[in-house]
PDB file of N, CA and C in Angstrom:
ATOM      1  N   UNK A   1      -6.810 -12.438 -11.106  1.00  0.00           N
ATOM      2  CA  UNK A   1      -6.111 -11.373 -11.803  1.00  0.00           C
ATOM      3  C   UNK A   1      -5.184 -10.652 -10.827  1.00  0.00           C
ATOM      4  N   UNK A   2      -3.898 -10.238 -11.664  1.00  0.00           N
ATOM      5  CA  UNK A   2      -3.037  -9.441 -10.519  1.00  0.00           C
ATOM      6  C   UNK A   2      -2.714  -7.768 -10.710  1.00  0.00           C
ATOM      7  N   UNK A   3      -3.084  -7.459  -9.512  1.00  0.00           N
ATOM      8  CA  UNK A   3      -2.733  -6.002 -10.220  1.00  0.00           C
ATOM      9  C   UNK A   3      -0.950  -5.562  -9.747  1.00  0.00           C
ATOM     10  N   UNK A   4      -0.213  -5.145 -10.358  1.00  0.00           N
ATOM     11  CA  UNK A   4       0.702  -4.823  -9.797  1.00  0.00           C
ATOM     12  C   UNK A   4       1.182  -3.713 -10.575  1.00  0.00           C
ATOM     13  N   UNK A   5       2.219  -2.831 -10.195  1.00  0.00           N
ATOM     14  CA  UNK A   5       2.500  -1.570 -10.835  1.00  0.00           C
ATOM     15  C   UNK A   5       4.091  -1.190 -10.860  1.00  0.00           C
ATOM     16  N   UNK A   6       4.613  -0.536 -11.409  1.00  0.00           N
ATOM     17  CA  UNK A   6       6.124  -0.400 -11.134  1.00  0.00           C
ATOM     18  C   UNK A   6       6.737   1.124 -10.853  1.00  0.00           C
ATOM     19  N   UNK A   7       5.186   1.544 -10.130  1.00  0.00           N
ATOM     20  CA  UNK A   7       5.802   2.613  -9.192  1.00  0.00           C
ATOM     21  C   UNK A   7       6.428   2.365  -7.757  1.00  0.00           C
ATOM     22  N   UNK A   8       6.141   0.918  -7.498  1.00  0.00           N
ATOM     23  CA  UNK A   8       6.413   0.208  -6.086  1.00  0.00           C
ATOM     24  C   UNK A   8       6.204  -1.128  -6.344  1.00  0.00           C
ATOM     25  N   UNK A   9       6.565  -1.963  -5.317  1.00  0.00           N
ATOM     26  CA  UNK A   9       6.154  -3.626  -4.593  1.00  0.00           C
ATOM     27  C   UNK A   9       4.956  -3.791  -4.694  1.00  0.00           C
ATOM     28  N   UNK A  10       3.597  -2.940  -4.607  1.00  0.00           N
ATOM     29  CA  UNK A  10       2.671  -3.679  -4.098  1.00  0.00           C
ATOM     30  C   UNK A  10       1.048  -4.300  -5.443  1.00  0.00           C
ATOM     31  N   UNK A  11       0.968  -5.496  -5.252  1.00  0.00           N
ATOM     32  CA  UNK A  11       0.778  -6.515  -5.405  1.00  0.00           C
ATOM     33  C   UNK A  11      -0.715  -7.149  -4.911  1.00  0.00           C
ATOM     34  N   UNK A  12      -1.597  -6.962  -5.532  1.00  0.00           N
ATOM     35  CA  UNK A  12      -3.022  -7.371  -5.108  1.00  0.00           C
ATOM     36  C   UNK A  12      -3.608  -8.443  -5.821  1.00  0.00           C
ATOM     37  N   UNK A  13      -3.563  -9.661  -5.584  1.00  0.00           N
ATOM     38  CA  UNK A  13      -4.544 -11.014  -5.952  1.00  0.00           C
ATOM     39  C   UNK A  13      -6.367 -10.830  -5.792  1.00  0.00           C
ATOM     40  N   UNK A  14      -6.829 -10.136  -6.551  1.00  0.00           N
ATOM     41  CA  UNK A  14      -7.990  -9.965  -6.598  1.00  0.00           C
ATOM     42  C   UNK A  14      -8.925 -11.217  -6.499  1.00  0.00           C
ATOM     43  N   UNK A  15      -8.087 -12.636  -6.646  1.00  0.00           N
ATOM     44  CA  UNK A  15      -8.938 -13.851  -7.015  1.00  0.00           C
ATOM     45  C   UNK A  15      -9.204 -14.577  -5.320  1.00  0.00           C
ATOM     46  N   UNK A  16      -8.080 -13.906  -4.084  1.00  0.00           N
ATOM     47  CA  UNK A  16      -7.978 -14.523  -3.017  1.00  0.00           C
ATOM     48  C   UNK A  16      -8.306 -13.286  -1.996  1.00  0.00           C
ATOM     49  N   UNK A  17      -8.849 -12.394  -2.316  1.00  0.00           N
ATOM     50  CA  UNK A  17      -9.628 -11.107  -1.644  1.00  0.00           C
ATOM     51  C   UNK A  17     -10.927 -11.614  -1.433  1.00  0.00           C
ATOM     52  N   UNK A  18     -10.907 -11.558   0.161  1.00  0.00           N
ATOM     53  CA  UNK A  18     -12.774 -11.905   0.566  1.00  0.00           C
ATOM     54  C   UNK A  18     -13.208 -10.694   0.854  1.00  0.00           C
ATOM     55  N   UNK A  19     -13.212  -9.375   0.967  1.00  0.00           N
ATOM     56  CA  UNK A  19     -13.914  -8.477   0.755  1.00  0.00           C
ATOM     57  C   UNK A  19     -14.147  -7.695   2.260  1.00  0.00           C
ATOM     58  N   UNK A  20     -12.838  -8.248   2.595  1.00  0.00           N
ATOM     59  CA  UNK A  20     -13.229  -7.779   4.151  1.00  0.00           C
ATOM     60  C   UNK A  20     -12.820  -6.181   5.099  1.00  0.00           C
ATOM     61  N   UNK A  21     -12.232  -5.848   3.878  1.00  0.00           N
ATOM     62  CA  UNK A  21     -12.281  -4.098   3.866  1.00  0.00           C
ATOM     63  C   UNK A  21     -10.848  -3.499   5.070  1.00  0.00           C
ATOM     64  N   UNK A  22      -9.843  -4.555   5.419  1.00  0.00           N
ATOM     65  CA  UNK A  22      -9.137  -3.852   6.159  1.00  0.00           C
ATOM     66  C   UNK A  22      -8.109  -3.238   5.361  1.00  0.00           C
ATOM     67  N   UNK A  23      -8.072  -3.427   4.264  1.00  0.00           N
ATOM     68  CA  UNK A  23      -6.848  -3.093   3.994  1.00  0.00           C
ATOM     69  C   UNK A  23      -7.255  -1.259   3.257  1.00  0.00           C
ATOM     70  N   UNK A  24      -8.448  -1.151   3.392  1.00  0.00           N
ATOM     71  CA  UNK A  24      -8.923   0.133   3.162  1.00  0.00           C
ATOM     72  C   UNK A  24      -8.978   0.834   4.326  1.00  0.00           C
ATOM     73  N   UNK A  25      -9.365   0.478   5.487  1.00  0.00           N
ATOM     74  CA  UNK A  25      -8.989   1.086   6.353  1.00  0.00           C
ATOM     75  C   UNK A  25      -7.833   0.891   7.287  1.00  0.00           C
ATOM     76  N   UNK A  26      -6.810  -0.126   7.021  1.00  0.00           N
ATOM     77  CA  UNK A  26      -5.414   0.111   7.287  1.00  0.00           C
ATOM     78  C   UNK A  26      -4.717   1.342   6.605  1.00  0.00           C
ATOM     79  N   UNK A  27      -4.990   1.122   5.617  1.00  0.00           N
ATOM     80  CA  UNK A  27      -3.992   2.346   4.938  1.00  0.00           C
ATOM     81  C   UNK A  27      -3.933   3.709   5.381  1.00  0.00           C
ATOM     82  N   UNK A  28      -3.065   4.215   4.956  1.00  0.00           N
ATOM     83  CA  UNK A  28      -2.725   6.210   5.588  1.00  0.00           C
ATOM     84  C   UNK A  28      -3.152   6.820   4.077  1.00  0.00           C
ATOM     85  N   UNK A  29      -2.849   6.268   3.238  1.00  0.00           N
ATOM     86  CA  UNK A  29      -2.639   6.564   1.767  1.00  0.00           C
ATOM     87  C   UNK A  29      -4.237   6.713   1.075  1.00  0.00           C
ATOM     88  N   UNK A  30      -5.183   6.218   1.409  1.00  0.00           N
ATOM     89  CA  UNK A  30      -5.828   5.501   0.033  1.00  0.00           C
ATOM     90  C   UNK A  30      -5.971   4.790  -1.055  1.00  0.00           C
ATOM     91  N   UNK A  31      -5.011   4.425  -0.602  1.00  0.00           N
ATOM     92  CA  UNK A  31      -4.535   2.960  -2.013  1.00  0.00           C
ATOM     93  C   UNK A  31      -5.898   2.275  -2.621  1.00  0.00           C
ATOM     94  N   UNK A  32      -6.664   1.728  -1.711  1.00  0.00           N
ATOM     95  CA  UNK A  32      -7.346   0.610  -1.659  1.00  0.00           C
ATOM     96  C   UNK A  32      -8.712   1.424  -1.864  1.00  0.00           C
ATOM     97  N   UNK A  33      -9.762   0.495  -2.963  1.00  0.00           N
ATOM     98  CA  UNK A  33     -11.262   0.883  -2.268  1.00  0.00           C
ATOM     99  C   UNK A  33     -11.866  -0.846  -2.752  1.00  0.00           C
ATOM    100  N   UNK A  34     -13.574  -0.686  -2.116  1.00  0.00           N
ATOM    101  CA  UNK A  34     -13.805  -2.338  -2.424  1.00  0.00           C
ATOM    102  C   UNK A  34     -15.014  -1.744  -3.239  1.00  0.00           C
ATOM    103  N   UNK A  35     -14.677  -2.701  -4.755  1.00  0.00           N
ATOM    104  CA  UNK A  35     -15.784  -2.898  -5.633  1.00  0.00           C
ATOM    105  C   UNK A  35     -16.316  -4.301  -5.704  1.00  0.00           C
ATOM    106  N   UNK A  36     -17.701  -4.395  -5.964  1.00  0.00           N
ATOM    107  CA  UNK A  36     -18.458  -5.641  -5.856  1.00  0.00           C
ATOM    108  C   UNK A  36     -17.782  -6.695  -4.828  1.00  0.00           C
ATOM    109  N   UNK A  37     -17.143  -6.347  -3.531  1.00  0.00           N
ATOM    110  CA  UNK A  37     -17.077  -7.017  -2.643  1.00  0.00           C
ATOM    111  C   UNK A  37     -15.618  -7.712  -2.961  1.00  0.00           C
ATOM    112  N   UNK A  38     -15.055  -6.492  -3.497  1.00  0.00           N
ATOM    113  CA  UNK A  38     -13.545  -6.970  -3.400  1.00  0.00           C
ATOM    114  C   UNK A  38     -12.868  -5.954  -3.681  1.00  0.00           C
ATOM    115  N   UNK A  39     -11.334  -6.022  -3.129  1.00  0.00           N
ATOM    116  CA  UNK A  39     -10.948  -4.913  -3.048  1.00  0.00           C
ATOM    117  C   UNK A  39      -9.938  -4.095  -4.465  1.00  0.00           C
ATOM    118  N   UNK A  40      -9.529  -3.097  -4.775  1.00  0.00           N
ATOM    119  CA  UNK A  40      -9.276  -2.918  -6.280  1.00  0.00           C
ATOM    120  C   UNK A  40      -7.941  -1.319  -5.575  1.00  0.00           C
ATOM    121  N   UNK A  41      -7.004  -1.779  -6.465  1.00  0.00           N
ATOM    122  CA  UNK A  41      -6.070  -0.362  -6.131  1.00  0.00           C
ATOM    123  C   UNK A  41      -6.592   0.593  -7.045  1.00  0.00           C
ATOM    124  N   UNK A  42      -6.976   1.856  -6.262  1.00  0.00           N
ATOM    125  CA  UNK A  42      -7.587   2.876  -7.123  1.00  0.00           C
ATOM    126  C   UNK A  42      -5.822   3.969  -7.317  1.00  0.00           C
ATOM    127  N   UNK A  43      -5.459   3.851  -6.125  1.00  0.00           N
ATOM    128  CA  UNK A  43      -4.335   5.305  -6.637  1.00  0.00           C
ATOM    129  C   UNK A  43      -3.484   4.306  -6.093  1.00  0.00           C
ATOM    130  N   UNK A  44      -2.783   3.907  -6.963  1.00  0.00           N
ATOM    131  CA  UNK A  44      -1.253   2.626  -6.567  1.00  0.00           C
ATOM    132  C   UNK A  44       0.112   4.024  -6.496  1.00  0.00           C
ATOM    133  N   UNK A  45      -0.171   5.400  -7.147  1.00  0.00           N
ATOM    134  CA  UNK A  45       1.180   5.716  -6.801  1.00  0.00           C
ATOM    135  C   UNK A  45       1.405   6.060  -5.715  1.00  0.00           C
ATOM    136  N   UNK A  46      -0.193   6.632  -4.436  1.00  0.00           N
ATOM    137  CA  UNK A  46      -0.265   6.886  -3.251  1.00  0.00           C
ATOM    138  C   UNK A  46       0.449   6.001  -2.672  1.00  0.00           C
ATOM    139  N   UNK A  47       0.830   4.475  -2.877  1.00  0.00           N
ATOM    140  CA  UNK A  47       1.290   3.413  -2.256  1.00  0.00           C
ATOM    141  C   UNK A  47       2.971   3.962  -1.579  1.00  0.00           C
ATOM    142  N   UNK A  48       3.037   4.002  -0.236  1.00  0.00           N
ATOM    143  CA  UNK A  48       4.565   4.017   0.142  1.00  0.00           C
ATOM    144  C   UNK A  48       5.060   3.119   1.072  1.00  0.00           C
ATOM    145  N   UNK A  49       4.336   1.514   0.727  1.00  0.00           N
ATOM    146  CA  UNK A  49       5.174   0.314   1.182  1.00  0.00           C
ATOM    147  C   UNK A  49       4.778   0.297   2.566  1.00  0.00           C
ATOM    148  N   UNK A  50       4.095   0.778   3.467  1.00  0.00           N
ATOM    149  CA  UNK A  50       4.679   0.856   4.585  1.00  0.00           C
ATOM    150  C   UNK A  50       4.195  -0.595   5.289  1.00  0.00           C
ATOM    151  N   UNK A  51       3.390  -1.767   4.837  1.00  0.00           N
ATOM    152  CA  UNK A  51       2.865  -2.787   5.124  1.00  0.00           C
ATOM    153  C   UNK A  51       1.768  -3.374   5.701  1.00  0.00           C
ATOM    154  N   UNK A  52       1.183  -1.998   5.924  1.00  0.00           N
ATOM    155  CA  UNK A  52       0.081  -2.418   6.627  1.00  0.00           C
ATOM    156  C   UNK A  52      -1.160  -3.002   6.278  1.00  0.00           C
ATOM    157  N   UNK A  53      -1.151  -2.621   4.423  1.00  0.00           N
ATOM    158  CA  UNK A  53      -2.006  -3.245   4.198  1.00  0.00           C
ATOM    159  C   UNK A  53      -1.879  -5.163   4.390  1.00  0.00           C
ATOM    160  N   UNK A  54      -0.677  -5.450   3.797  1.00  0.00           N
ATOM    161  CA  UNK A  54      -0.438  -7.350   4.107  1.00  0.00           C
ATOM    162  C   UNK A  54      -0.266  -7.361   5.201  1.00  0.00           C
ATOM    163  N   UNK A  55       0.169  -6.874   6.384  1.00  0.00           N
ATOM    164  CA  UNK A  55      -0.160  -7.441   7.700  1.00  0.00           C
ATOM    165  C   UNK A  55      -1.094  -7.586   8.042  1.00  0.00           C
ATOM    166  N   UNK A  56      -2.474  -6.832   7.457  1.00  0.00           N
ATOM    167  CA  UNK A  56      -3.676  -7.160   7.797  1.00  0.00           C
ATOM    168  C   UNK A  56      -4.603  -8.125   7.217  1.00  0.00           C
ATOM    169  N   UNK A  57      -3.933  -8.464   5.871  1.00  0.00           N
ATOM    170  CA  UNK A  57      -5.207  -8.917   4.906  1.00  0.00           C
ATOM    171  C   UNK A  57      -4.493 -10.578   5.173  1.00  0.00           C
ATOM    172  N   UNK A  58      -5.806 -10.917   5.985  1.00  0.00           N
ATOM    173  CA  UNK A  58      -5.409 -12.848   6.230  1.00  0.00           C
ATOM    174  C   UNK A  58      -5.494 -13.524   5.404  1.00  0.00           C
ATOM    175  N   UNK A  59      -6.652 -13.124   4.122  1.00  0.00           N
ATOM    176  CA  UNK A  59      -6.382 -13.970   2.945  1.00  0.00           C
ATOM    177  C   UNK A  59      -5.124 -14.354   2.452  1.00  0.00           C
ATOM    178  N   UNK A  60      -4.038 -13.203   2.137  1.00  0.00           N
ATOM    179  CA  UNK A  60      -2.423 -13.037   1.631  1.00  0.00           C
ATOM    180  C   UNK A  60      -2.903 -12.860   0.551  1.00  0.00           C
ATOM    181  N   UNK A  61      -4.169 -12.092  -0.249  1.00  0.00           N
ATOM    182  CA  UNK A  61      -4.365 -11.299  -1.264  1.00  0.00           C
ATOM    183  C   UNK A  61      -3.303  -9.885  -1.662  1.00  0.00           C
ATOM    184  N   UNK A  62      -2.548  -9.334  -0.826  1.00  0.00           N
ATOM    185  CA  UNK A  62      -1.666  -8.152  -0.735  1.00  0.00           C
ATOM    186  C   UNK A  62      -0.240  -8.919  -0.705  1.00  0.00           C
ATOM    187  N   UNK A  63       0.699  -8.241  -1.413  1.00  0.00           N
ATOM    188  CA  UNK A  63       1.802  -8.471  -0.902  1.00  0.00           C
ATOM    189  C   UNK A  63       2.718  -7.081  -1.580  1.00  0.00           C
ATOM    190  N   UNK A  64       3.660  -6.696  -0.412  1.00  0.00           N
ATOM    191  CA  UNK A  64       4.375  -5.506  -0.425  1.00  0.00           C
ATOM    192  C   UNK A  64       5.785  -5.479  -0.283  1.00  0.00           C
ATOM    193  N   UNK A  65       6.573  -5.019  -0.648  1.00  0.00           N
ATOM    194  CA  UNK A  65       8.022  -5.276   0.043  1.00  0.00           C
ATOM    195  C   UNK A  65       8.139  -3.888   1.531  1.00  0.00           C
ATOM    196  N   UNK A  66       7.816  -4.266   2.220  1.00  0.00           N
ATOM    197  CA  UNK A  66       7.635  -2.682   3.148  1.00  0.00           C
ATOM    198  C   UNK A  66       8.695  -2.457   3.431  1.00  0.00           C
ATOM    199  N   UNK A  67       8.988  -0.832   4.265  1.00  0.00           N
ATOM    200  CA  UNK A  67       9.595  -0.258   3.617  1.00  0.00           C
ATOM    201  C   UNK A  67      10.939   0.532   2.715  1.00  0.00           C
ATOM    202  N   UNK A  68      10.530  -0.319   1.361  1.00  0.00           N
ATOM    203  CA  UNK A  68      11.337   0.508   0.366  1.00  0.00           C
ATOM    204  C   UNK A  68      10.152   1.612   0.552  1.00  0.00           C
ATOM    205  N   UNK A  69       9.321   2.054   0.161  1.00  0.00           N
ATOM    206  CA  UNK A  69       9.088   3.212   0.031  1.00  0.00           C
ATOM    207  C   UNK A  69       8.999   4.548   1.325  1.00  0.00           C
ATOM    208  N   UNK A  70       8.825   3.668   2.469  1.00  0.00           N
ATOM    209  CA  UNK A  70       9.631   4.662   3.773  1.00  0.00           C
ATOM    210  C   UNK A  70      10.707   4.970   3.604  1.00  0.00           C
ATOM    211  N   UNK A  71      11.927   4.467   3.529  1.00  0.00           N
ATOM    212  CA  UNK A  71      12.594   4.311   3.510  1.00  0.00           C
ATOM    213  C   UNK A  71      13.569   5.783   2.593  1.00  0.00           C
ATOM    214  N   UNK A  72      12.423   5.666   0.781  1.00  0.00           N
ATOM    215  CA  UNK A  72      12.723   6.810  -0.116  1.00  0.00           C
ATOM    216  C   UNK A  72      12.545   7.547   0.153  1.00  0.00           C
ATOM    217  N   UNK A  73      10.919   7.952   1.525  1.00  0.00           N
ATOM    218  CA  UNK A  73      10.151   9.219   1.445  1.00  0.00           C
ATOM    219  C   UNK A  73      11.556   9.909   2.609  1.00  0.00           C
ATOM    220  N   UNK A  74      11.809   8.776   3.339  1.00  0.00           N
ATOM    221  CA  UNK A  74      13.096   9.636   4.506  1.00  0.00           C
ATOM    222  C   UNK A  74      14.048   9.855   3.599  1.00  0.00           C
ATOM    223  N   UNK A  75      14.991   9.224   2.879  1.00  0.00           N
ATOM    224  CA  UNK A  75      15.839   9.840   2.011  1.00  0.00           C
ATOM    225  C   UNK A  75      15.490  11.129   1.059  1.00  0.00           C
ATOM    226  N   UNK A  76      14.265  11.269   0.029  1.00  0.00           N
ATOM    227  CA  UNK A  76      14.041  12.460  -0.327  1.00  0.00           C
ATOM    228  C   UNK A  76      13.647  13.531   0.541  1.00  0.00           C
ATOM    229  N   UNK A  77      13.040  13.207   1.813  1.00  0.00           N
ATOM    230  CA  UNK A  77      12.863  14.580   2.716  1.00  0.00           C
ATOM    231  C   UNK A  77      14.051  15.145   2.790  1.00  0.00           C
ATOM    232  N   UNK A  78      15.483  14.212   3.495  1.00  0.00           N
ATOM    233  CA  UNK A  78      16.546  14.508   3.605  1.00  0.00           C
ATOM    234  C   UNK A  78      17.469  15.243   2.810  1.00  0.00           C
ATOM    235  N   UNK A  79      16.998  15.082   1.405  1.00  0.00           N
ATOM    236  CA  UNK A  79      17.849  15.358   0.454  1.00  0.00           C
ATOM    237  C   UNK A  79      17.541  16.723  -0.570  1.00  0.00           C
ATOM    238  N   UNK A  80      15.655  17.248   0.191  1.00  0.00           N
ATOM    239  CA  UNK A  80      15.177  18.397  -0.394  1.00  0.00           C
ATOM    240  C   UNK A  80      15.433  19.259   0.962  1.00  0.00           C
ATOM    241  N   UNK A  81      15.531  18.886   2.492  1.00  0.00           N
ATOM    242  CA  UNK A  81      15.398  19.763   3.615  1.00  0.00           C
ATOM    243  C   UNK A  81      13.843  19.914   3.938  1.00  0.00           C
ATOM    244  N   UNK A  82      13.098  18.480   3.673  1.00  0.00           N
ATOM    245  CA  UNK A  82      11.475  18.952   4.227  1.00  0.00           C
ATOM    246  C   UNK A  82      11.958  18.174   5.857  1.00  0.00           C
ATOM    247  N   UNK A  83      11.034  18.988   6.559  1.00  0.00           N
ATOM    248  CA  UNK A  83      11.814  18.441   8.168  1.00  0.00           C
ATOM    249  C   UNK A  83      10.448  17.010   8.531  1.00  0.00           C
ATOM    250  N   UNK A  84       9.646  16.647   7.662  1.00  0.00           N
ATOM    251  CA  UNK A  84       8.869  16.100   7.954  1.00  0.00           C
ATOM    252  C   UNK A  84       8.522  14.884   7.203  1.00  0.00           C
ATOM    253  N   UNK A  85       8.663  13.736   7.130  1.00  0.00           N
ATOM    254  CA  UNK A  85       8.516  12.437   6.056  1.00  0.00           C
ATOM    255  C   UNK A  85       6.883  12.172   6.325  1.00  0.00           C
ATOM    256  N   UNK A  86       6.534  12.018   4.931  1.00  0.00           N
ATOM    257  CA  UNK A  86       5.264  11.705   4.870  1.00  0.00           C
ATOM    258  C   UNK A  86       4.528   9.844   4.209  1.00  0.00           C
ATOM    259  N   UNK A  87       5.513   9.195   4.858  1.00  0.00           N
ATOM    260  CA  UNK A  87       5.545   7.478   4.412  1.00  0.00           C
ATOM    261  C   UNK A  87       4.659   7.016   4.929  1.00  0.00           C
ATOM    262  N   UNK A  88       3.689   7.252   6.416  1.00  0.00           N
ATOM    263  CA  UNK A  88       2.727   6.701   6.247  1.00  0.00           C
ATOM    264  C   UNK A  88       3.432   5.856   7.841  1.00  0.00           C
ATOM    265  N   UNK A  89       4.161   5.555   7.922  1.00  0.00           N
ATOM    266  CA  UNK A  89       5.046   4.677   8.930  1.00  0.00           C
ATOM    267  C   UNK A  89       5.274   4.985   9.773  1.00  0.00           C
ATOM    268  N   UNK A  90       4.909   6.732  10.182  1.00  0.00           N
ATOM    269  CA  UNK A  90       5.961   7.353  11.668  1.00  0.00           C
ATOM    270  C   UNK A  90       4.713   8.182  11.890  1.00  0.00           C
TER     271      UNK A  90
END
């Protein structure tokens, strides 16, 4: 089964997830938690691309386009005057 969402890229193969929990603790976000020994996107809009979850997961259960969503969080900081981007990446 695939989960995917169209608040972003990212892309979880639940059928090729061995349960090996990095991509829960890669993340900055919380994207990720593991049920019955696999992993499941609990908050996909937390997701802001930044890649770390597919650089880590060796199965290639994840896939992300990284970052488009760095990329937005620096353009909307820029464009409200927050002096600080919160993407997860810096």
């Amino acid at each position: 089964m695939f989960n995917s969402y169209l608040e972003n890229t990212l892309v979880l193969d639940a059928q090729l997830c061995t349960g090996c929990t990095l991509c829960v603790t890669v993340c900055p976000h919380q994207v990720f938690a593991i049920t019955d020994h696999k992993a499941r996107i609990i908050n996909p809009t937390n997701c802001m691309e930044c890649g770390a979850c597919q650089v880590n997961c060796a199965a290639g259960a994840i896939t992300v386009t990284s970052g488009v969503g760095c990329a937005s969080a620096m353009i909307n900081a820029a464009l409200t005057g927050k002096k600080e981007v919160a993407c997860g990446c810096c």
